[in-house]
N, C-alpha and C. Protein backbone atom coordinates (compact mmCIF):
# COMPACT_ATOMS: atom_id res chain seq x y z
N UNK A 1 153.97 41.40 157.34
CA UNK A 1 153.83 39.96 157.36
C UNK A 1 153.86 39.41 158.77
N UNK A 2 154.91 40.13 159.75
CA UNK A 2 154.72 39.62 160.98
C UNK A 2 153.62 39.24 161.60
N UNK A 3 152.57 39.78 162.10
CA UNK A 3 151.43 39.36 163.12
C UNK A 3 150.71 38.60 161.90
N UNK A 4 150.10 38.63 160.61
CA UNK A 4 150.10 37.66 160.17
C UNK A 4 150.64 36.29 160.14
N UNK A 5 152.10 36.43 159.64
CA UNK A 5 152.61 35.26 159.75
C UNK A 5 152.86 34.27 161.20
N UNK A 6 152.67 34.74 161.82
CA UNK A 6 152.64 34.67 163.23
C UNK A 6 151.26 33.73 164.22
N UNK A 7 150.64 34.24 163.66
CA UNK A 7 148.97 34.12 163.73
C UNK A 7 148.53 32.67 163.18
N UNK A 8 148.87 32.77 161.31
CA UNK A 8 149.09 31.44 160.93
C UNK A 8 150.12 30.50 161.84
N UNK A 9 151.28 30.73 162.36
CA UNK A 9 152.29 29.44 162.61
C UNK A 9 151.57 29.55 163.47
N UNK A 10 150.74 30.09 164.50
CA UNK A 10 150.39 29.50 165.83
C UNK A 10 149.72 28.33 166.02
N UNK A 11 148.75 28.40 164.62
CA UNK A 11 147.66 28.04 164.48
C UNK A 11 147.90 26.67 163.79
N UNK A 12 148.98 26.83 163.13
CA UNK A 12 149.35 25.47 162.33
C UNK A 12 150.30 24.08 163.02
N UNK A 13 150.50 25.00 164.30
CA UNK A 13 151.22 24.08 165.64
C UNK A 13 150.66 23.06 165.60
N UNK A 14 148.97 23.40 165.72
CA UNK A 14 147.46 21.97 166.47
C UNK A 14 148.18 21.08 165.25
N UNK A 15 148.22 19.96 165.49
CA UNK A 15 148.02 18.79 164.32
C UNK A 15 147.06 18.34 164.01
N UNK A 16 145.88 18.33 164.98
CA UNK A 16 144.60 17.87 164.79
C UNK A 16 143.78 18.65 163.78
N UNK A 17 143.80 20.07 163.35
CA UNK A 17 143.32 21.21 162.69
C UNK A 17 143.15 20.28 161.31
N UNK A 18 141.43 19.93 160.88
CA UNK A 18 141.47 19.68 159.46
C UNK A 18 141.58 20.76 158.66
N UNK A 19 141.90 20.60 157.35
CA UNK A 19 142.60 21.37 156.25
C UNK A 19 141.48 22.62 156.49
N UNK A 20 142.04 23.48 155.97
CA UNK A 20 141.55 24.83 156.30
C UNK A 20 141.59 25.98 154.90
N UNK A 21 140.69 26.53 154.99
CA UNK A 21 141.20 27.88 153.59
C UNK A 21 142.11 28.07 153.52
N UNK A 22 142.73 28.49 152.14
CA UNK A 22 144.39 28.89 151.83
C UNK A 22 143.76 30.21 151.95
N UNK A 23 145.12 31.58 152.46
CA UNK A 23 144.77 32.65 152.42
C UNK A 23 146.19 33.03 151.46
N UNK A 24 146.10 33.77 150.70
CA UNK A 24 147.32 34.60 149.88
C UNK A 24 148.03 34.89 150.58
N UNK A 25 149.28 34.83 149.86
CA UNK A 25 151.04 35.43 150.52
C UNK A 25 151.53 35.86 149.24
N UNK A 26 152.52 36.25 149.59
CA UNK A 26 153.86 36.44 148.54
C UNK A 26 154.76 36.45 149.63
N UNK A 27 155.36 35.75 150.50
CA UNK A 27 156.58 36.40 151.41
C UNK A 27 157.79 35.14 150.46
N UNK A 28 159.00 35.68 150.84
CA UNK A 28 159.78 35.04 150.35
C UNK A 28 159.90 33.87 151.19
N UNK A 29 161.02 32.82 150.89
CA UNK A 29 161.46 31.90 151.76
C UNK A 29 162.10 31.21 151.15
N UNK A 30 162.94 30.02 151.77
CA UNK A 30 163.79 29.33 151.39
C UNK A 30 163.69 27.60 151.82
N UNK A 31 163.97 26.84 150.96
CA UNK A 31 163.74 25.62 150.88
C UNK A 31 165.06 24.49 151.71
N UNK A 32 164.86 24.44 152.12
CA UNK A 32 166.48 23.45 152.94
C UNK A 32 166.53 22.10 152.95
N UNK A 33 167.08 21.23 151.91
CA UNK A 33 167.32 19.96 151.98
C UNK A 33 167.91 19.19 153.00
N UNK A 34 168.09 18.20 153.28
CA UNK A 34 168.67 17.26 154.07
C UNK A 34 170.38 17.65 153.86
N UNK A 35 170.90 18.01 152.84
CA UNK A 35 172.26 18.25 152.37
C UNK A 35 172.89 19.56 152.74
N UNK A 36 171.85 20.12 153.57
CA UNK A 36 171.86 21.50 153.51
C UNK A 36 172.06 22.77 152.36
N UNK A 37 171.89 22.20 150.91
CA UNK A 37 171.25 22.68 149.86
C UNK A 37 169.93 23.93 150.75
N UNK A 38 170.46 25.17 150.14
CA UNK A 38 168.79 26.11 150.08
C UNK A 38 168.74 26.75 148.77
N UNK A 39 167.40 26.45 148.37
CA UNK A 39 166.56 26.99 146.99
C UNK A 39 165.81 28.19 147.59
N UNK A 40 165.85 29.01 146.64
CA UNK A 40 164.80 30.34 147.09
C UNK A 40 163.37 30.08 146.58
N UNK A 41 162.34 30.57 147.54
CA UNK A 41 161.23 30.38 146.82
C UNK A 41 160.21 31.12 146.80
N UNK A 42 159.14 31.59 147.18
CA UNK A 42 157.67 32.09 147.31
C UNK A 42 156.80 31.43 147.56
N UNK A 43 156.24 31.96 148.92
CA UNK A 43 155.33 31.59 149.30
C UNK A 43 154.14 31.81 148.99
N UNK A 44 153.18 31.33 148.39
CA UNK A 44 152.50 31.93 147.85
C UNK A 44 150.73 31.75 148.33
N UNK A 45 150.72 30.61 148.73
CA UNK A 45 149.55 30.96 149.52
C UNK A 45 149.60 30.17 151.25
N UNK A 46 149.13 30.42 152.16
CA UNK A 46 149.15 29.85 153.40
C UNK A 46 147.85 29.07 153.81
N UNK A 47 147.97 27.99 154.80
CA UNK A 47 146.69 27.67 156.07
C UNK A 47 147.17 27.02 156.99
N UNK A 48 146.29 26.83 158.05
CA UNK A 48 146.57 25.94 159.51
C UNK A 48 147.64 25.19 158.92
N UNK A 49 147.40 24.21 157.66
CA UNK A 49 148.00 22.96 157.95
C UNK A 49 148.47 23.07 156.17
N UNK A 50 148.65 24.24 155.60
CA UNK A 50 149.85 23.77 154.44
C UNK A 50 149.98 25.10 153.69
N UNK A 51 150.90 24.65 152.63
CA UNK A 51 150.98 25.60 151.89
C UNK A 51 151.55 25.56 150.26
N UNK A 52 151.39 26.50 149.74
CA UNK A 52 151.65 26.61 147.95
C UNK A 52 152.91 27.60 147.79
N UNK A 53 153.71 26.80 147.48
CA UNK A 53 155.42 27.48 147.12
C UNK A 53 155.59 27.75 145.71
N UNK A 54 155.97 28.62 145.09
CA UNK A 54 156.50 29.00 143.70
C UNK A 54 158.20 28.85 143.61
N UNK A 55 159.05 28.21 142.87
CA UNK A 55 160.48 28.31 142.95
C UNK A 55 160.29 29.04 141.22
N UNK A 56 161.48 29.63 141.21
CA UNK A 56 162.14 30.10 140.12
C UNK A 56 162.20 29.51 138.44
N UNK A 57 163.01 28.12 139.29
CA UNK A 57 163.47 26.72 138.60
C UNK A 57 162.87 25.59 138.72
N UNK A 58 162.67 24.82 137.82
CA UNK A 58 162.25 23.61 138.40
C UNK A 58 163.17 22.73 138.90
N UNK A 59 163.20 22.37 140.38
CA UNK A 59 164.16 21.65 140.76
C UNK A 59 163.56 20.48 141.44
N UNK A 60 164.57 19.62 141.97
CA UNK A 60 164.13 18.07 142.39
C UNK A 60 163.64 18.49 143.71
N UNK A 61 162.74 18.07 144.48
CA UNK A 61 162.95 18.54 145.94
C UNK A 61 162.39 16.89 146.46
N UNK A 62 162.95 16.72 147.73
CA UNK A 62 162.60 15.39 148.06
C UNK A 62 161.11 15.63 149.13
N UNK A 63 160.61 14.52 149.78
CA UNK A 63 159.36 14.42 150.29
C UNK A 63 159.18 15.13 151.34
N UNK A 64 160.22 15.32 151.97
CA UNK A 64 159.84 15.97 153.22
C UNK A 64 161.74 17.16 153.04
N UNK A 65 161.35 18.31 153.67
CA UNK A 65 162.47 19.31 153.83
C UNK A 65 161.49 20.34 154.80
N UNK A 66 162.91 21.17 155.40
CA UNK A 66 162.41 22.44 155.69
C UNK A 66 161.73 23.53 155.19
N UNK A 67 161.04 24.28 155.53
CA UNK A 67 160.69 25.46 154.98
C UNK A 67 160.77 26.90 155.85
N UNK A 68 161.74 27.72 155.60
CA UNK A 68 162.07 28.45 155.91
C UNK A 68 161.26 29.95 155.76
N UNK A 69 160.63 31.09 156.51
CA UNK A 69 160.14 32.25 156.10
C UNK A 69 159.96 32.99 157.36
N UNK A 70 160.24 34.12 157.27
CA UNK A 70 160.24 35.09 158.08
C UNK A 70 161.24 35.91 158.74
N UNK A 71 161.39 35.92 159.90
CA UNK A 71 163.03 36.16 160.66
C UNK A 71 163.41 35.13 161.14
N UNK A 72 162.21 34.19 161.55
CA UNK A 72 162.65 32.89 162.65
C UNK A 72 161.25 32.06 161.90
N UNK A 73 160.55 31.97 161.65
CA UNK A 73 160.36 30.34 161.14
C UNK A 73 160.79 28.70 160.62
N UNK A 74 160.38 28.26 160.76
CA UNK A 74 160.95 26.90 160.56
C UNK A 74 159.92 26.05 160.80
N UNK A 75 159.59 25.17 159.35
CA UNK A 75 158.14 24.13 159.50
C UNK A 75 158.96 23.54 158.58
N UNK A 76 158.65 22.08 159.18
CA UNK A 76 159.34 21.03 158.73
C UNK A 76 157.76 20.41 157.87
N UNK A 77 158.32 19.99 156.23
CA UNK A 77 156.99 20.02 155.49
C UNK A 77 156.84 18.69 154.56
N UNK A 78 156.20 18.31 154.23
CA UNK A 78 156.43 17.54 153.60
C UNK A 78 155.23 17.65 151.68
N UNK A 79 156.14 17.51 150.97
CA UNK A 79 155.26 17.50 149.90
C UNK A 79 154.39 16.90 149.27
N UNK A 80 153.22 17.57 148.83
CA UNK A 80 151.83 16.98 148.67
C UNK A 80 151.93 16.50 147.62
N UNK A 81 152.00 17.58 146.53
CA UNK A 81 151.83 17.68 144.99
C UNK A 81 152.67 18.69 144.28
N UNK A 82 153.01 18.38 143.27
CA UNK A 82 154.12 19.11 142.37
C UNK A 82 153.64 19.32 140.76
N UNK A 83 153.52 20.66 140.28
CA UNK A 83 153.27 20.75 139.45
C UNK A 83 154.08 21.98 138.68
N UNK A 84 155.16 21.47 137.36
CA UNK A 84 155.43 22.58 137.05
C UNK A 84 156.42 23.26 138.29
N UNK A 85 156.66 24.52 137.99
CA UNK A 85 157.33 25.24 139.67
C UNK A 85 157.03 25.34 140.71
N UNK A 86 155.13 24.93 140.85
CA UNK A 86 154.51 25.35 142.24
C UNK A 86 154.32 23.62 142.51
N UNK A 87 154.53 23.71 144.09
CA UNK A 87 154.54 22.92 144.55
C UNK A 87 153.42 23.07 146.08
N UNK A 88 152.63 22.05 146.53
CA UNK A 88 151.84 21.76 148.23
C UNK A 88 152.76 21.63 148.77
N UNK A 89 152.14 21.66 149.71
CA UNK A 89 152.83 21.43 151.13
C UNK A 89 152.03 21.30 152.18
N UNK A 90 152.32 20.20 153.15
CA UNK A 90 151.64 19.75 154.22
C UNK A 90 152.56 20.34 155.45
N UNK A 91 152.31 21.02 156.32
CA UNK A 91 153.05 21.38 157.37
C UNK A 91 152.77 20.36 158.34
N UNK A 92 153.90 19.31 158.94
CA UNK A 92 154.16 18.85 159.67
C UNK A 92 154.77 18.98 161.55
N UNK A 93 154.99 20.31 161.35
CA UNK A 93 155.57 21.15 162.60
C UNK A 93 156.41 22.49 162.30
N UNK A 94 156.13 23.20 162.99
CA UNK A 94 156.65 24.53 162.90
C UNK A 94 156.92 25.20 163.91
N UNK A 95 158.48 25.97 163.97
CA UNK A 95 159.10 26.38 165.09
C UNK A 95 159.43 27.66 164.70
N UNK A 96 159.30 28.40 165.95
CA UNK A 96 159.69 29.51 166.04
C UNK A 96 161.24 29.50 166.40
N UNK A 97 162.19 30.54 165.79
CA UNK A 97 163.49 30.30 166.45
C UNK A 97 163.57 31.41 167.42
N UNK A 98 164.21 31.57 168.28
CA UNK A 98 164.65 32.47 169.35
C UNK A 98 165.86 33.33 168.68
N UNK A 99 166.14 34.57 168.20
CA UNK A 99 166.75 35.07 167.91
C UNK A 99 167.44 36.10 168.92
């Protein structure tokens, strides 16, 4: 997943990037509320500028949260559309952490 995942966050930095092909995932990740609440989830498909999450449960999630995947990712996201367990996502910014 690395140089993949990698490749995508670089790419999803530009803000200007109109919407782009989703490409398939399965990597895991985790959801982080404002409360610091984390839900586990799946990632399930990626692009420049969003993405398609699978959770377990159906849970509440508010408009905008973190999204967590990798060793060090971090894209702050905000939600498109909700359906059922899978949910959009608009990537708003994404950081690499320094580990």
């Amino acid at each position: 997943m690395s140089n993949f995942a990698e490749s995508i966050a670089s790419e999803m930095i530009d803000p200007f990037i109109e919407r782009s092909p989703r490409k398939d995932a399965d990597w895991p990740g985790f959801i982080r509320t404002a409360d610091g609440s984390e839900i586990e989830c799946r990632i399930k498909n990626v692009s420049k500028t969003g993405a398609r999450i699978e959770v377990s449960e159906v849970h509440f999630l508010p408009d905008t949260f973190l999204l967590k995947f990798g060793k060090n990712f971090v894209c702050r996201v905000r939600l498109a559309w909700r359906k059922g367990k899978s949910s959009g996502l608009k990537v708003e910014q994404i950081t690499k952490l320094e580990i």
